[in-house]
Protein backbone atom coordinates (compact mmCIF):
# COMPACT_ATOMS: atom_id res chain seq x y z
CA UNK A 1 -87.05 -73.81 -190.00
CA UNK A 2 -86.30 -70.00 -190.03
CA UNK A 3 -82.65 -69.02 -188.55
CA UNK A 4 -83.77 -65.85 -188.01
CA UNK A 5 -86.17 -65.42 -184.94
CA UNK A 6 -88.25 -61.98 -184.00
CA UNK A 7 -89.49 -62.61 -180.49
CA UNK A 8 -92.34 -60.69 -178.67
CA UNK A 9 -94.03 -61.46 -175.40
CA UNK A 10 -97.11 -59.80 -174.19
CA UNK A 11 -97.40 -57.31 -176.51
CA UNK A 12 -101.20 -56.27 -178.33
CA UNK A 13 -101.23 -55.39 -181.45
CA UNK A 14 -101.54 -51.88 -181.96
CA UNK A 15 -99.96 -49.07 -183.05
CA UNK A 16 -97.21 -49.35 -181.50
CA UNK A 17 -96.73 -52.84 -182.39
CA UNK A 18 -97.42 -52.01 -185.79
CA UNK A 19 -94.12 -49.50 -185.93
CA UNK A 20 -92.11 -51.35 -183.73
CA UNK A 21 -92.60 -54.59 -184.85
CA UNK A 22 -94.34 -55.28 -188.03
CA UNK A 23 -93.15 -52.51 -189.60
CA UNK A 24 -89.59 -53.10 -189.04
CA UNK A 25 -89.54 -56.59 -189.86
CA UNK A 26 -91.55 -55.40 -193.23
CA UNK A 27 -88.43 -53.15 -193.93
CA UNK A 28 -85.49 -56.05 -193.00
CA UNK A 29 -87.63 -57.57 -196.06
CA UNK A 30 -87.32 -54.99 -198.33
CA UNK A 31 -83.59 -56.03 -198.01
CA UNK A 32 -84.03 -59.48 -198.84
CA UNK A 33 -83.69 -60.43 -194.86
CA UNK A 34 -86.40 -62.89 -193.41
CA UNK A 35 -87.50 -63.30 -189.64
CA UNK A 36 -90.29 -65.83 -188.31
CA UNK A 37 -92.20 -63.75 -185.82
CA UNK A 38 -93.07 -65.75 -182.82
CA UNK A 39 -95.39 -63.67 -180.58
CA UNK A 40 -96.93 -64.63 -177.57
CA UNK A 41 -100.00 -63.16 -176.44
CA UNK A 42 -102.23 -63.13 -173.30
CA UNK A 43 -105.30 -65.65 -173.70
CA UNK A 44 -107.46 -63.57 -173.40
CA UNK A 45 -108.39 -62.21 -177.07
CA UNK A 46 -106.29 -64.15 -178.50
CA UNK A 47 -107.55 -65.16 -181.66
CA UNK A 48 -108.58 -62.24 -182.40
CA UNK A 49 -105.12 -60.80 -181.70
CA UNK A 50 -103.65 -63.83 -183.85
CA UNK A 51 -105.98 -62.93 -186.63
CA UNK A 52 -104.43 -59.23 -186.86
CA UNK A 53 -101.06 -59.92 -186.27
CA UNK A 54 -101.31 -62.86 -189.33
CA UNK A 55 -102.93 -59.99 -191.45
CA UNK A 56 -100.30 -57.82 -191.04
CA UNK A 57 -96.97 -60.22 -190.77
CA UNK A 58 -98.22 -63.83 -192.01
CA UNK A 59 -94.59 -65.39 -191.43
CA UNK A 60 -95.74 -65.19 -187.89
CA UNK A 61 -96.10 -67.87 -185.10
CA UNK A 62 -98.48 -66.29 -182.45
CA UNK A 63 -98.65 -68.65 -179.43
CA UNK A 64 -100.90 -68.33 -176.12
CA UNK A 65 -98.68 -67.03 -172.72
CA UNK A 66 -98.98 -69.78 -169.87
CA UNK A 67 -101.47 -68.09 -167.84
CA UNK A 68 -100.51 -64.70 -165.92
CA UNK A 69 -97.56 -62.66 -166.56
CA UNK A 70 -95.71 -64.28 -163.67
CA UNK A 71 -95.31 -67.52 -165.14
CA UNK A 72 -93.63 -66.26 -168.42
CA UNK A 73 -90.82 -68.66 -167.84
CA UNK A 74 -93.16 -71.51 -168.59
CA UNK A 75 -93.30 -70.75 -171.93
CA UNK A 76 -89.60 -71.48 -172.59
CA UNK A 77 -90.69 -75.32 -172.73
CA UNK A 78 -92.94 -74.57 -176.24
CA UNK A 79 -90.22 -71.69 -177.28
CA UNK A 80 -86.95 -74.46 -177.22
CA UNK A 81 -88.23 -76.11 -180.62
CA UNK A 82 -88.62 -73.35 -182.42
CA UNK A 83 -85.00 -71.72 -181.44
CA UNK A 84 -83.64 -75.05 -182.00
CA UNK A 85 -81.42 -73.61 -185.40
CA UNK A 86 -81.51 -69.94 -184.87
CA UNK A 87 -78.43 -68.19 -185.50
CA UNK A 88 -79.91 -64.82 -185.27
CA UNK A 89 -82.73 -63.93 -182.33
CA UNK A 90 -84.22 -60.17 -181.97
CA UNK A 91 -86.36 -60.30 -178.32
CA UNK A 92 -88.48 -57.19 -177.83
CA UNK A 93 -88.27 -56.34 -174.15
CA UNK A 94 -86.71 -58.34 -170.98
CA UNK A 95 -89.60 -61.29 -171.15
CA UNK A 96 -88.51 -62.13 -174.47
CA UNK A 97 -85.14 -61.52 -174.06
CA UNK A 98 -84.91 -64.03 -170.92
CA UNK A 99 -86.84 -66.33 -172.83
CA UNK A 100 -84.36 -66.65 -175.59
CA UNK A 101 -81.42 -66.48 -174.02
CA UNK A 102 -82.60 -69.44 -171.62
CA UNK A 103 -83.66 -71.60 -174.56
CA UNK A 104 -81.39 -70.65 -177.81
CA UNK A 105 -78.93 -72.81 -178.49
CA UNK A 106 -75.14 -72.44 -178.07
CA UNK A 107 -74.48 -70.83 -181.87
CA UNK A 108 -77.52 -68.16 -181.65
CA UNK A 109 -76.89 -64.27 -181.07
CA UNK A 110 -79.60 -62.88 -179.16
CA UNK A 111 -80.18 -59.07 -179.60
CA UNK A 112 -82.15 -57.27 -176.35
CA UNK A 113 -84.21 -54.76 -177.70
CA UNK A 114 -84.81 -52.23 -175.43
CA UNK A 115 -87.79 -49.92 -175.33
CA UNK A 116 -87.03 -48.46 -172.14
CA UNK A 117 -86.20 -48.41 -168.38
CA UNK A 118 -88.27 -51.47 -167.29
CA UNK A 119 -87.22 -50.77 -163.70
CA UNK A 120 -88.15 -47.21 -163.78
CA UNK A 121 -91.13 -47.99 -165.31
CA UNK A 122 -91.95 -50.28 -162.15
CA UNK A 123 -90.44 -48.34 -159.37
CA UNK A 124 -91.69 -44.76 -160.65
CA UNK A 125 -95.31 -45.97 -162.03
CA UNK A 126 -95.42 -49.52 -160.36
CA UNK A 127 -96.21 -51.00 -164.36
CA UNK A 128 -96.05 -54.68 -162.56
CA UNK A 129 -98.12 -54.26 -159.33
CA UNK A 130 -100.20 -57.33 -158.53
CA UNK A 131 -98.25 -59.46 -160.71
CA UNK A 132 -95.93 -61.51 -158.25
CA UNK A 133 -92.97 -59.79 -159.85
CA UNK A 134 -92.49 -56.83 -158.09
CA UNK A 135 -89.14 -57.69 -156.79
CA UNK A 136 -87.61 -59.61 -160.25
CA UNK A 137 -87.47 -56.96 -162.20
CA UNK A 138 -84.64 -55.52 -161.60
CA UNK A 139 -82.54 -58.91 -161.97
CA UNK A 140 -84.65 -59.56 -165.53
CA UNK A 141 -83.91 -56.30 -166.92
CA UNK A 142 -79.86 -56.67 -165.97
CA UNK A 143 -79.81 -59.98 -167.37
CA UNK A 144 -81.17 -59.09 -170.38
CA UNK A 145 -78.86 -55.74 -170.82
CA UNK A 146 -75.21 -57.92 -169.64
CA UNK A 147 -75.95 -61.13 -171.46
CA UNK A 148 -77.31 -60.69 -175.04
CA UNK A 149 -74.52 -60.24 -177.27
CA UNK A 150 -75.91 -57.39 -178.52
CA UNK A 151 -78.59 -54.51 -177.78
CA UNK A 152 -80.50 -51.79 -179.58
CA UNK A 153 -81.18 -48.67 -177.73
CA UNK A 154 -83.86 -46.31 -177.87
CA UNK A 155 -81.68 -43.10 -177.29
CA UNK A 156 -78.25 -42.51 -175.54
CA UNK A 157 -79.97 -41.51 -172.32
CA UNK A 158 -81.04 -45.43 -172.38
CA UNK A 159 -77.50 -46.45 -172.01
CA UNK A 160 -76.41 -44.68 -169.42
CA UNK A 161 -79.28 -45.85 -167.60
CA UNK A 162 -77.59 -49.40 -168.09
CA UNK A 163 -74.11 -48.15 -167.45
CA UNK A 164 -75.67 -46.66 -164.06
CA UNK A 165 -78.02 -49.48 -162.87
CA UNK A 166 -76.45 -52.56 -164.18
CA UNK A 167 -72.54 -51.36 -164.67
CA UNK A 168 -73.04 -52.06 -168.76
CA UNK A 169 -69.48 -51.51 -170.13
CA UNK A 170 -69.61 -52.83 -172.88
CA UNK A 171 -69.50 -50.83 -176.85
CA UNK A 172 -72.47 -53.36 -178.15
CA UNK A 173 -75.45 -51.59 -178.45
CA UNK A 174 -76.91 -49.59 -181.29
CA UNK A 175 -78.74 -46.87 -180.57
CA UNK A 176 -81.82 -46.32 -182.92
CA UNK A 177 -84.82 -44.27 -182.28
CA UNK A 178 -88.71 -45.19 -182.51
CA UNK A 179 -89.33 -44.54 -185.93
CA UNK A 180 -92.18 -44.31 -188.25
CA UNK A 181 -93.14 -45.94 -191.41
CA UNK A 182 -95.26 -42.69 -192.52
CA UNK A 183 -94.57 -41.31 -195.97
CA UNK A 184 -93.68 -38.05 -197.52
CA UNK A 185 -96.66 -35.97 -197.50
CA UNK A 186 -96.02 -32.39 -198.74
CA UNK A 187 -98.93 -32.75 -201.51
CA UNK A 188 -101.63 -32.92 -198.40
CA UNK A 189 -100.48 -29.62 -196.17
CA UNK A 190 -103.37 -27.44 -197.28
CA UNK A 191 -105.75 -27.68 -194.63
CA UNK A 192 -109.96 -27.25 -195.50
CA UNK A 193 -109.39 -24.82 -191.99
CA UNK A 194 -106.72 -22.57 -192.53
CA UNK A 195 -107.53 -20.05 -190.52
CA UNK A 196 -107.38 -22.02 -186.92
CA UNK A 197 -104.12 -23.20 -185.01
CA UNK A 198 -104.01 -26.78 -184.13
CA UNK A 199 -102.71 -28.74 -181.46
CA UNK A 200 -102.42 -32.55 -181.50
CA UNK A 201 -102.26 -34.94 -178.77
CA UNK A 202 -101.50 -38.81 -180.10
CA UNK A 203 -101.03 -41.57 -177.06
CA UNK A 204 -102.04 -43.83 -174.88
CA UNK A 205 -104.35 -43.43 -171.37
CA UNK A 206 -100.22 -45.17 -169.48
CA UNK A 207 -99.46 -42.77 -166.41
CA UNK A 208 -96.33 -41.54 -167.83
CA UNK A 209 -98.41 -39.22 -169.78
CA UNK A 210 -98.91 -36.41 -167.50
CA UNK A 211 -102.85 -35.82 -167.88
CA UNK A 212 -103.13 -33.34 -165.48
CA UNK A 213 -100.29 -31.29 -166.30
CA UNK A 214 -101.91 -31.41 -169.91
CA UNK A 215 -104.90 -29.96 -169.25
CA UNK A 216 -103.15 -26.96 -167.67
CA UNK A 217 -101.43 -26.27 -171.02
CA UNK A 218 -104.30 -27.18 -172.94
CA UNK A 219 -106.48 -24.57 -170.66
CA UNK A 220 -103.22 -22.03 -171.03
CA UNK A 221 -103.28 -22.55 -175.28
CA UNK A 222 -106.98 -22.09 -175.00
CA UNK A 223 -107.60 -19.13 -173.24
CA UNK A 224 -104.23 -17.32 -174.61
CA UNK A 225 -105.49 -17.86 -178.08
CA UNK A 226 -109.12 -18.37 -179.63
CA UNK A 227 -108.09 -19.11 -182.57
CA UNK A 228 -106.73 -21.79 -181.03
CA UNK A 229 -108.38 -25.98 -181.92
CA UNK A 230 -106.97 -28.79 -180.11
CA UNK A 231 -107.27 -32.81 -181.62
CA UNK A 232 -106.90 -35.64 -178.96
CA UNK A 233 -107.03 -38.63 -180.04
CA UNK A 234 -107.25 -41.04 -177.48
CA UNK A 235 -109.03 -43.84 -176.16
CA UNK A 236 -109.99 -42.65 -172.20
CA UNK A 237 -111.09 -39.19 -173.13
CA UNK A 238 -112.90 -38.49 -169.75
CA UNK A 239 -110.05 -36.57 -168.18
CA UNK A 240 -110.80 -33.83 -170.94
CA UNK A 241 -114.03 -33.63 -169.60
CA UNK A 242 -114.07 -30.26 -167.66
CA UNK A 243 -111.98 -28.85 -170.76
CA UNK A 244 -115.00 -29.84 -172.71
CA UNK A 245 -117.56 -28.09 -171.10
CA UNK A 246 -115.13 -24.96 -170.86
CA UNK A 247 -114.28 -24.66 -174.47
CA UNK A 248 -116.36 -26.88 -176.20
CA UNK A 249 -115.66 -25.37 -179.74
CA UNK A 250 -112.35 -25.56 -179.11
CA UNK A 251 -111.58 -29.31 -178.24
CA UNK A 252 -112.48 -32.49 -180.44
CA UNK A 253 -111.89 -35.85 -178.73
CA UNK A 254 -111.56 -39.01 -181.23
CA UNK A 255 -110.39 -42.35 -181.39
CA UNK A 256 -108.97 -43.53 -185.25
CA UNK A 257 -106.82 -46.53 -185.81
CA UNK A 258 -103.36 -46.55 -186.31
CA UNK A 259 -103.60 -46.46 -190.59
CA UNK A 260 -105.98 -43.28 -190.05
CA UNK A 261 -103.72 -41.10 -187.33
CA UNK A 262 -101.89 -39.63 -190.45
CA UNK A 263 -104.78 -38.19 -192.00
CA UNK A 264 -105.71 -36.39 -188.88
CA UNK A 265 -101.93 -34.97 -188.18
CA UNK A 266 -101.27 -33.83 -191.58
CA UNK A 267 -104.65 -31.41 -190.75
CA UNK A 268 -102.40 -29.75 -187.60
CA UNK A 269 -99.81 -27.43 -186.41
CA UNK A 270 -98.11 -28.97 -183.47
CA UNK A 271 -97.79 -32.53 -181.86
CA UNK A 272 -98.56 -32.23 -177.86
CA UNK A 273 -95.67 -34.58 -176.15
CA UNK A 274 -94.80 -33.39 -172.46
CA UNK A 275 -93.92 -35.81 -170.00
CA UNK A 276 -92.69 -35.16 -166.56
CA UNK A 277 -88.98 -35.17 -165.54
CA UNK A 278 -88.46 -39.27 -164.45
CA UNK A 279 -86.34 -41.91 -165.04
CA UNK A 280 -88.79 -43.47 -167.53
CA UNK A 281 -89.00 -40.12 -169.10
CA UNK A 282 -85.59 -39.38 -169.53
CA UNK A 283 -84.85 -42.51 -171.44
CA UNK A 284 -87.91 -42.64 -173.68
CA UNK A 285 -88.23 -42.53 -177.33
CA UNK A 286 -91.88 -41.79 -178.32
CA UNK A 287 -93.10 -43.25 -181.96
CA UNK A 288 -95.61 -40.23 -181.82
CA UNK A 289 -92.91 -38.10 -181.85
CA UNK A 290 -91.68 -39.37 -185.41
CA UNK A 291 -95.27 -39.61 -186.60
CA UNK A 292 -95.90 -35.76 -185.58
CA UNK A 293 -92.28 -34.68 -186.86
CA UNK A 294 -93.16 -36.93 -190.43
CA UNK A 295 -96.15 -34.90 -190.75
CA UNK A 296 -94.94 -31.80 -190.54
CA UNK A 297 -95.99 -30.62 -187.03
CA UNK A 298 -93.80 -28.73 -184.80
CA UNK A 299 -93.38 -29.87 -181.03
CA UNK A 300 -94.67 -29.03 -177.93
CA UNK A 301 -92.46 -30.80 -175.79
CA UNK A 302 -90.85 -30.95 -171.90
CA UNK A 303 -87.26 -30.75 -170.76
CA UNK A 304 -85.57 -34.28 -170.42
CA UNK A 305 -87.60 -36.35 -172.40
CA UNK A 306 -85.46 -38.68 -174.15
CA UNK A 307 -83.04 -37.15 -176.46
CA UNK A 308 -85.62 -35.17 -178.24
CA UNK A 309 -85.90 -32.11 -175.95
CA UNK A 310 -82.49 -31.21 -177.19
CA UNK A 311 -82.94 -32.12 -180.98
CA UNK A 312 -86.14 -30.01 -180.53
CA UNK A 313 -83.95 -27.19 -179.99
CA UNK A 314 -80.67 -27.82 -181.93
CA UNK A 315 -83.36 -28.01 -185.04
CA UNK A 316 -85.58 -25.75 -183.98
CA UNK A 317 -88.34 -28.62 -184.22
CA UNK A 318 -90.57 -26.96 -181.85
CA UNK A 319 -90.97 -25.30 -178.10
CA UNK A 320 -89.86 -26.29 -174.90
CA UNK A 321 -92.74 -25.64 -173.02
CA UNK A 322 -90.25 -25.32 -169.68
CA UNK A 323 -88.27 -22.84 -171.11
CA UNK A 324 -87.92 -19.39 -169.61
CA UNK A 325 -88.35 -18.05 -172.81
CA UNK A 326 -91.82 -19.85 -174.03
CA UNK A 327 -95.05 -17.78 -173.64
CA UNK A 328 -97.88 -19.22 -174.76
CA UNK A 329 -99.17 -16.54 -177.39
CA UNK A 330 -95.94 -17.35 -179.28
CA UNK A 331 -98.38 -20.39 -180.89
CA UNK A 332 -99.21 -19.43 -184.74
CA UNK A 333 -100.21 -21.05 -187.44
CA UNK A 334 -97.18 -23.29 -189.14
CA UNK A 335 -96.69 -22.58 -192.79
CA UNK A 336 -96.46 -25.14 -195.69
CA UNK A 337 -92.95 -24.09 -195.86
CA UNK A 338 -92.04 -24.98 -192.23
CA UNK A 339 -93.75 -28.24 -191.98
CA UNK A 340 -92.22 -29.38 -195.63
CA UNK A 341 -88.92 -28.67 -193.82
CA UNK A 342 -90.10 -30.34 -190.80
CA UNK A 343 -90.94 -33.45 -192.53
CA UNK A 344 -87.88 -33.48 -195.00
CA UNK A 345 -86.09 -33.57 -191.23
CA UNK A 346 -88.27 -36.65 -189.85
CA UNK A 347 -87.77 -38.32 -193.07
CA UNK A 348 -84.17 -38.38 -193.29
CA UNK A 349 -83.43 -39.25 -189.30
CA UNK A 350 -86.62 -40.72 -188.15
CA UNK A 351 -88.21 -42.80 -191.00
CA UNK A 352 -87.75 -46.76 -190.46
CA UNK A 353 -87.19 -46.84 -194.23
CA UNK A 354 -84.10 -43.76 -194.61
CA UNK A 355 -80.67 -44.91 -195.07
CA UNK A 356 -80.32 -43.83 -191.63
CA UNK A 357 -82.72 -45.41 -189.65
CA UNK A 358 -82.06 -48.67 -192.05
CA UNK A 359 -78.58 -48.88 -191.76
CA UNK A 360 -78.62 -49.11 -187.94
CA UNK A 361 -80.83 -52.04 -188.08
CA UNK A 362 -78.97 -54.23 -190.16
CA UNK A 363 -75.61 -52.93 -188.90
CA UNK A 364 -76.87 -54.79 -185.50
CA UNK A 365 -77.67 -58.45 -187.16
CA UNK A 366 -74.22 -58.09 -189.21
CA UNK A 367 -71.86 -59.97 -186.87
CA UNK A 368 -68.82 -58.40 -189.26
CA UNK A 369 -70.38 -55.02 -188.29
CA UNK A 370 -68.80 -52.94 -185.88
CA UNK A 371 -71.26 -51.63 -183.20
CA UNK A 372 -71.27 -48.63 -181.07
C-alpha cells in the first residue's frame, strides 16, 4: 500500500489536469518520489476518463463519485481503506481536501492544494448553482485552508485571500505557480508566415474569461493593424462569430489537444490573457500563461490578475492592456531574439521541471523543510 496519496475529486482529464496533476506527479518521479493517484470522477464518462488518466499516470486508482456533487462526503466510506497507512496526502481542491482530512489516519500530513478562491469563484460566478451547496462553501474552503498541516498556493494574492476570509495566520503554505511541462524550443521560432503579427488566445469557454471584453480588443488589434492574425483555440467558438464575418482573413478558430497547443504557440507573437478585476481574478494563476511565456510569446494581459500583471511589467513580459500608456498600434512582430529571452525567463521560473519550480514542491512534502 502506497504512503504517499495524490487525491483529486471531480476533476476531467484535460489539459489542465495534465499540468497540474499528471505532470507534476511525473516530475516528484523523476526524483525517485512515488504517489498512488486516487481520482474520482463523475459517472458519467467514466471509463473513458479512467482509460486516459491510466494512459497517462498508470499508478492511478480512478474511482466513480457517489452520484451528484452534493454527496461528495459519501465517498469518504470507499476513500478510508486506501488512506489507511498514508503518511503523506496531496488533495487537489477543498472536496479532496475534506475528504482526506475526514478519513486519514492520525500519523498522515494532508497538504490543501489550492487552485484558487473557491468562494469567489461561487459568489462572483455562482460555479456551484443547482448543486445543493450553495451555502457550504464557504465552511469547506476554511476547513480545508486552517486544518491541513500544510498548503500550496497559487500566488501570494491567494494567501491573503485566506488571511482575509478565513483569518489564516499561519507561515505553512508554499506558494508555487501553475507551471508547464513544455520544453525549450528556440530551434522552432521561424515561422512559415513571417510577415503577419499573431495573437493567441488558449482557454476554456468558464465565465471568468471575459468574452465580451475580448472581442473588443480583438476588434481594436484588428482594425488598428491588418497585418494583424489572431489564433483561438477553443472549444465554444460561437462568441467569435460576428468577428468572423467582420474579418474573416484575419481570425482562425481551432480546437487541438493539449500535446498539440505547443505547436500552434510557438507559430505566434503574443498570448491573449485578460480577465476582469474580481476576487477570482486577483488570486489566479493561469497554466496558459506559462505555456505562452515557455513559448516565447509576449503578454497581453489585465491589471490584477494574479501576480502576473506585475511580473509582466517588472520583466517587461508583455502589455498591460489597462495601462494609460498602451495603444494598440504599439503590436509588432516579436523577434527570435525576444521570444528566446522570453522563454529562457518561463523556463527558469515557470517550468514544473526548473530547480525552481521543483524545489518548492518537494520543499512542501519534506516535514524537516521549513515552509513559508
Amino acid at each position: 500500500m502506497s504512503k504517499h496519496i495524490f487525491i483529486t475529486f471531480n476533476d476531467n482529464y484535460d489539459g489542465i489536469f495534465q499540468s497540474q496533476v499528471i505532470d507534476v506527479l511525473k516530475m516528484y518521479q523523476s526524483e525517485g518520489i512515488y504517489f498512488k493517484l486516487i481520482s474520482f470522477i463523475s459517472i458519467r464518462n467514466f471509463f473513458k476518463q479512467r482509460d486516459k488518466v491510466l494512459k497517462n499516470y498508470p499508478n492511478a486508482l480512478v474511482l466513480p463519485m457517489f452520484p451528484k456533487i452534493k454527496n461528495w462526503k459519501l465517498n469518504r466510506y470507499m476513500l478510508k481503506h486506501f488512506l489507511k497507512h498514508a503518511d503523506l496526502i496531496i488533495s487537489r481542491g477543498i472536496f479532496a481536501t475534506n475528504l482526506a482530512l475526514l478519513t486519514k489516519n492520525r500519523n498522515s500530513r494532508v497538504i490543501y492544494n489550492g487552485r484558487g478562491a473557491i468562494f469567489s469563484e461561487q459568489n462572483e460566478f455562482g460555479v456551484y448553482n443547482g448543486t445543493g451547496l450553495e451555502e457550504t462553501i464557504f465552511q469547506l474552503e476554511k476547513n480545508a485552508v486552517l486544518n491541513s498541516d500544510i498548503r500550496i498556493s497559487v500566488s501570494q494574492n491567494l494567501v491573503a485571500y485566506w488571511q482575509k476570509n478565513f483569518k489564516y495566520e499561519k507561515n505553512s503554505h508554499e506558494i508555487i505557480p501553475s507551471a508547464t511541462s513544455f520544453s525549450f524550443v528556440p530551434q522552432r521560432f521561424n515561422s512559415k508566415d513571417n510577415h503577419r503579427v499573431t495573437i493567441v488566445f488558449s482557454g476554456s469557454f468558464s465565465k471568468w474569461q471575459s468574452f465580451e471584453l475580448m472581442c473588443t480588443h480583438f476588434d481594436h488589434f484588428l482594425a488598428s493593424n491588418k497585418n494583424i492574425q489572431i489564433k483561438i483555440l477553443c472549444k465554444n467558438s460561437s462568441v467569435f462569430s460576428k468577428l468572423k464575418e467582420k474579418y474573416a482573413d484575419a481570425i482562425q478558430t481551432m480546437w487541438v489537444s493539449h500535446d498539440k497547443v505547443r505547436d500552434v504557440l510557438i507559430t505566434a507573437d503574443y498570448g491573449y490573457v485578460y480577465r476582469d478585476i474580481t476576487e477570482t481574478n486577483k488570486v489566479a494563476s493561469p497554466v496558459k500563461i506559462a505555456e505562452y511565456l515557455s513559448c516565447g510569446l509576449k503578454l497581453l494581459i489585465s491589471n490584477s490578475l494574479g501576480d502576473y500583471s506585475n511580473l509582466t511589467t517588472s520583466n517587461n513580459l508583455g502589455f498591460n492592456l489597462d495601462s494609460n500608456d498602451f495603444n494598440f498600434s504599439d503590436i509588432q512582430k516579436v523577434s527570435i531574439a525576444e521570444k528566446e529571452r522570453i522563454t529562457k525567463f518561463a523556463m527558469e521560473n515557470l517550468s514544473i521541471f526548473s530547480d525552481k519550480i521543483k524545489n518548492k514542491y518537494l520543499s512542501v512534502i519534506n516535514e524537516n523543510c521549513s515552509v513559508n
